[in-house]
Structures are given as structure tokens and as C-alpha cells.
Protein backbone atom coordinates (compact mmCIF):
# COMPACT_ATOMS: atom_id res chain seq x y z
CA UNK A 1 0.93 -2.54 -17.11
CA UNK A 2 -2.46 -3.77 -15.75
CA UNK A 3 -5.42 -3.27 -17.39
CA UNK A 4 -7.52 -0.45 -15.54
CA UNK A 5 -4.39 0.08 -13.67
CA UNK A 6 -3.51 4.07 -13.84
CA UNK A 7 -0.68 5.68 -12.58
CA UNK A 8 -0.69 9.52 -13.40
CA UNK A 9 1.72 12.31 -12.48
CA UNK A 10 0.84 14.86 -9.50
CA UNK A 11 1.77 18.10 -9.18
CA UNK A 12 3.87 19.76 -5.89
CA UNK A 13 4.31 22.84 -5.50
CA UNK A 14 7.44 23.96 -3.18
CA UNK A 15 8.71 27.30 -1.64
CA UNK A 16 10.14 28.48 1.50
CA UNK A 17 6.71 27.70 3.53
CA UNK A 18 6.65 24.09 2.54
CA UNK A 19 4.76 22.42 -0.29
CA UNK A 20 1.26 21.08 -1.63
CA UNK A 21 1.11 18.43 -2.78
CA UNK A 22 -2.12 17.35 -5.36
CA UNK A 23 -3.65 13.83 -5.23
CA UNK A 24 -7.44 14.05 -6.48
CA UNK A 25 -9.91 16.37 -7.59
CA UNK A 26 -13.68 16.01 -8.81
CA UNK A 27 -12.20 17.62 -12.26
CA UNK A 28 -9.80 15.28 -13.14
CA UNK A 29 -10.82 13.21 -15.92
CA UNK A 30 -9.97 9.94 -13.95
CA UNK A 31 -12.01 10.99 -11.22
CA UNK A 32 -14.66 8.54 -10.60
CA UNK A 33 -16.66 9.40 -6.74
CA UNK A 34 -15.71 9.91 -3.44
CA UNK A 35 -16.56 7.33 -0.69
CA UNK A 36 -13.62 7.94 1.78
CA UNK A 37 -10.38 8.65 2.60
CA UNK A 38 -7.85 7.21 4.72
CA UNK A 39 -4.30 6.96 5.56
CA UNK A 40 -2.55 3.97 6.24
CA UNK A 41 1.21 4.04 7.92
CA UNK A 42 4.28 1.43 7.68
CA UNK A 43 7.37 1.06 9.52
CA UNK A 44 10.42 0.48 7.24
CA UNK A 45 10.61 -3.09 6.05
CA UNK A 46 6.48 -3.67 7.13
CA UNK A 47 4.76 -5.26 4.25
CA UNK A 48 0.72 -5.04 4.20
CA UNK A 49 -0.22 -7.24 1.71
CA UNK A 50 -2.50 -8.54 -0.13
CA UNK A 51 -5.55 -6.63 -0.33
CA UNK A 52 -8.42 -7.33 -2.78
CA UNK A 53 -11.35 -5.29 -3.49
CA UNK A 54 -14.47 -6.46 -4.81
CA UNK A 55 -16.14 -3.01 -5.29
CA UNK A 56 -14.15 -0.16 -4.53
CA UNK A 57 -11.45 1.28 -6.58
CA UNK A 58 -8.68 3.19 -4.51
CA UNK A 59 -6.37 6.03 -5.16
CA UNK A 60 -2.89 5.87 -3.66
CA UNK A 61 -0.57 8.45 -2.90
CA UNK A 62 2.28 8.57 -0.32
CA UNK A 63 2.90 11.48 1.12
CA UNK A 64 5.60 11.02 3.44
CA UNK A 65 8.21 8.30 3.23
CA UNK A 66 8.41 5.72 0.50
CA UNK A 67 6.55 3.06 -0.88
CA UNK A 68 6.62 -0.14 -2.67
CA UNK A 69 2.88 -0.63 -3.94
CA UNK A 70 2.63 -4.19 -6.20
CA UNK A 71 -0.40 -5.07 -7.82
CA UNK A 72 -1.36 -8.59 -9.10
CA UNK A 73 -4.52 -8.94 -11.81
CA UNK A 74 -6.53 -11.76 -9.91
CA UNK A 75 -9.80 -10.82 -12.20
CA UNK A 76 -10.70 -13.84 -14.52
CA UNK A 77 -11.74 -12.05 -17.77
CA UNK A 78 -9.01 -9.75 -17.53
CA UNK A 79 -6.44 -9.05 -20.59
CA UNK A 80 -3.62 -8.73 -18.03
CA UNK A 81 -4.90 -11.52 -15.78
CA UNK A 82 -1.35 -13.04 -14.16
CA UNK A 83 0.59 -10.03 -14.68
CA UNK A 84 2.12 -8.20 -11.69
CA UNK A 85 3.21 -4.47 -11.88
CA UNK A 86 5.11 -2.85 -9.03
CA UNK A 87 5.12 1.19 -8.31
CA UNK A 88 8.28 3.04 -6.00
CA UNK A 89 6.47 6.14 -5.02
CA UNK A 90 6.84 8.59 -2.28
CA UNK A 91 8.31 11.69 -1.89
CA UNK A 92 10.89 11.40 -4.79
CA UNK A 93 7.82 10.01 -6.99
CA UNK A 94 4.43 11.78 -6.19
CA UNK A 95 2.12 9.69 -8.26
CA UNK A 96 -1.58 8.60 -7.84
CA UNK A 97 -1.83 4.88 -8.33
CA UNK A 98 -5.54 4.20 -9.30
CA UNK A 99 -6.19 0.17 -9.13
CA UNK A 100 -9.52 -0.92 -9.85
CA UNK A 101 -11.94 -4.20 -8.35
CA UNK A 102 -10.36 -6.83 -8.75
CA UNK A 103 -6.35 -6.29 -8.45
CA UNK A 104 -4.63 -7.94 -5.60
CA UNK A 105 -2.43 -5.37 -3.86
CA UNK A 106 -0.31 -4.40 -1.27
CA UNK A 107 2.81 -2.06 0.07
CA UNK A 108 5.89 -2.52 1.63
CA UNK A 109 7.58 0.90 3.54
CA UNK A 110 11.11 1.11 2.77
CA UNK A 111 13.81 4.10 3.27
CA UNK A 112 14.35 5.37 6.81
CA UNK A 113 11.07 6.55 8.09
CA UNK A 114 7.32 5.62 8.15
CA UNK A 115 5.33 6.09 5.05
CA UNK A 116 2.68 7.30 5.11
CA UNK A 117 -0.37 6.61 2.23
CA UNK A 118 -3.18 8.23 1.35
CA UNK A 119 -6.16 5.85 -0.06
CA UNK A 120 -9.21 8.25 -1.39
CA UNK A 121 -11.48 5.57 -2.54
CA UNK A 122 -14.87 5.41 -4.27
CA UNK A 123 -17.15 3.71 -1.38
CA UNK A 124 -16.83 3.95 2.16
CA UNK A 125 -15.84 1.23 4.06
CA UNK A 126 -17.76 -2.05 3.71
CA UNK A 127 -15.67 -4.89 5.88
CA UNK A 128 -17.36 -7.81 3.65
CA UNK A 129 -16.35 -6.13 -0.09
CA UNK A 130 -12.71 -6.64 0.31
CA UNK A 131 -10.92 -10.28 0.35
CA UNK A 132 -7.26 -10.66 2.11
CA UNK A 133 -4.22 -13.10 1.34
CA UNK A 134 -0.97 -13.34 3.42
CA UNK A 135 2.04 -11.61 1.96
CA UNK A 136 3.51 -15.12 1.37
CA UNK A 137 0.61 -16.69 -0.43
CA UNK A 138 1.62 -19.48 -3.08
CA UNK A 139 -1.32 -17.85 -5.05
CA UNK A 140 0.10 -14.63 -6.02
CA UNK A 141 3.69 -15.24 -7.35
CA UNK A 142 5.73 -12.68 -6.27
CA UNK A 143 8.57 -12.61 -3.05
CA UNK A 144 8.90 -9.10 -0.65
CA UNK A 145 12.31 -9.74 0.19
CA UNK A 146 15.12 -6.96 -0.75
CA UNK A 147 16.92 -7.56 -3.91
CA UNK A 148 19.92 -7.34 -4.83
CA UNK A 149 21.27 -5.84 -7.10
């Protein structure tokens, strides 16, 4: 794990209609504030990568498709600093991932459709608060292509 990292449970709830599906309330204890929310969508095999945020902390949840979300602890007085933590989630994993300031991280749509993910984070939109690397950077150690098994 990553310190400050959280990924918790979610609950759906299915019948003949369709489902809901939970991602964040103001009375969850892991609730912080609300600052905006936004989707972001990926073809299969599109990797968006890296992402770093200076202020905000984002909650992720996918809620159609499937998702590779990795994380990378870029923060210098970090326990975990170095360590890199990957999350499958989607519809066959309906988990918030909650990654704090600090964290390099990205996702990469696999399966056969679009994913689609949800980021409710803490501060609206500020374009000078968050940092980007290329997917390929030498700085974060860690390769997007399929493995095999």
C-alpha cells in the first residue's frame, strides 16, 4: 500500500430495473469536501498517465468498463515514497480509490468497451495545482504494456 492511499468497498445494489451504485457521501468517515466532479473516458488499451496533484485529493470510481488505476508515491517525506500500487476496478470491482497530494497516477482502459471514471475531488479545478509526466517517463518506474502471464 501507499501511505494515505485508501481503497474502500462500495456498495451496488441490483434488481430487475438496473442498479445503484454508491461512490461518496458527506457521512462517510473518509469523506473530506466536495470541490467537483468529473468523468473521464478511455478507449480499450488508452493509457492517461501520469497525473500529479499538488492540492486536491481525488476519489475514483469506474462505473462502466474497467480500469487499471497505478499510483506512484512521488512525495519526499513520505513512508512509502518509491512504492507503486496498482488497482483493477470496474464493474467486477466497485471500489473508491482515494489518493491524496502528492501520488503520481494514472489509468489504462482495458476489457472491450470504454471505461468510464468518476473523479469527485476536494477542489475544483485549478489548471496550475496539478503537474503531468508522459506515461513512459524514466522517472516513475513502472511499464503499461500487457503482461503475460
Amino acid at each position: 500500500m501507499i501511505d494515505g492511499v485508501k481503497v474502500i468497498p462500495l456498495r451496488t445494489i441490483v434488481d430487475e430495473r438496473g442498479k445503484i451504485m454508491h461512490m461518496l457521501k458527506a457521512t462517510d468517515d473518509h469523506f473530506i469536501q466536495f470541490g467537483e466532479i468529473y468523468f473521464s473516458t478511455a478507449w480499450p488499451g488508452t493509457v492517461k498517465a501520469w497525473h500529479i496533484h499538488t492540492k486536491m485529493t481525488v476519489n475514483n470510481a469506474v462505473l462502466s468498463g474497467h480500469a487499471k488505476l497505478v499510483m506512484y508515491d512521488l512525495r519526499p517525506d513520505s513512508p512509502t515514497k518509491g512504492e507503486l500500487l496498482e488497482v483493477f476496478l470496474g464493474e467486477d470491482n466497485h471500489v473508491l480509490v482515494q489518493i491524496p497530494p502528492g501520488i503520481a497516477n494514472g489509468y489504462k482502459a482495458y476489457g472491450n468497451k470504454e471505461a468510464i471514471l468518476a473523479n469527485c475531488a476536494t477542489i475544483a479545478h485549478e489548471p496550475d495545482e496539478m503537474l503531468r509526466m508522459p506515461f513512459n517517463t524514466d522517472e516513475i518506474p513502472y511499464n503499461w504494456d500487457l503482461r503475460q502471464g
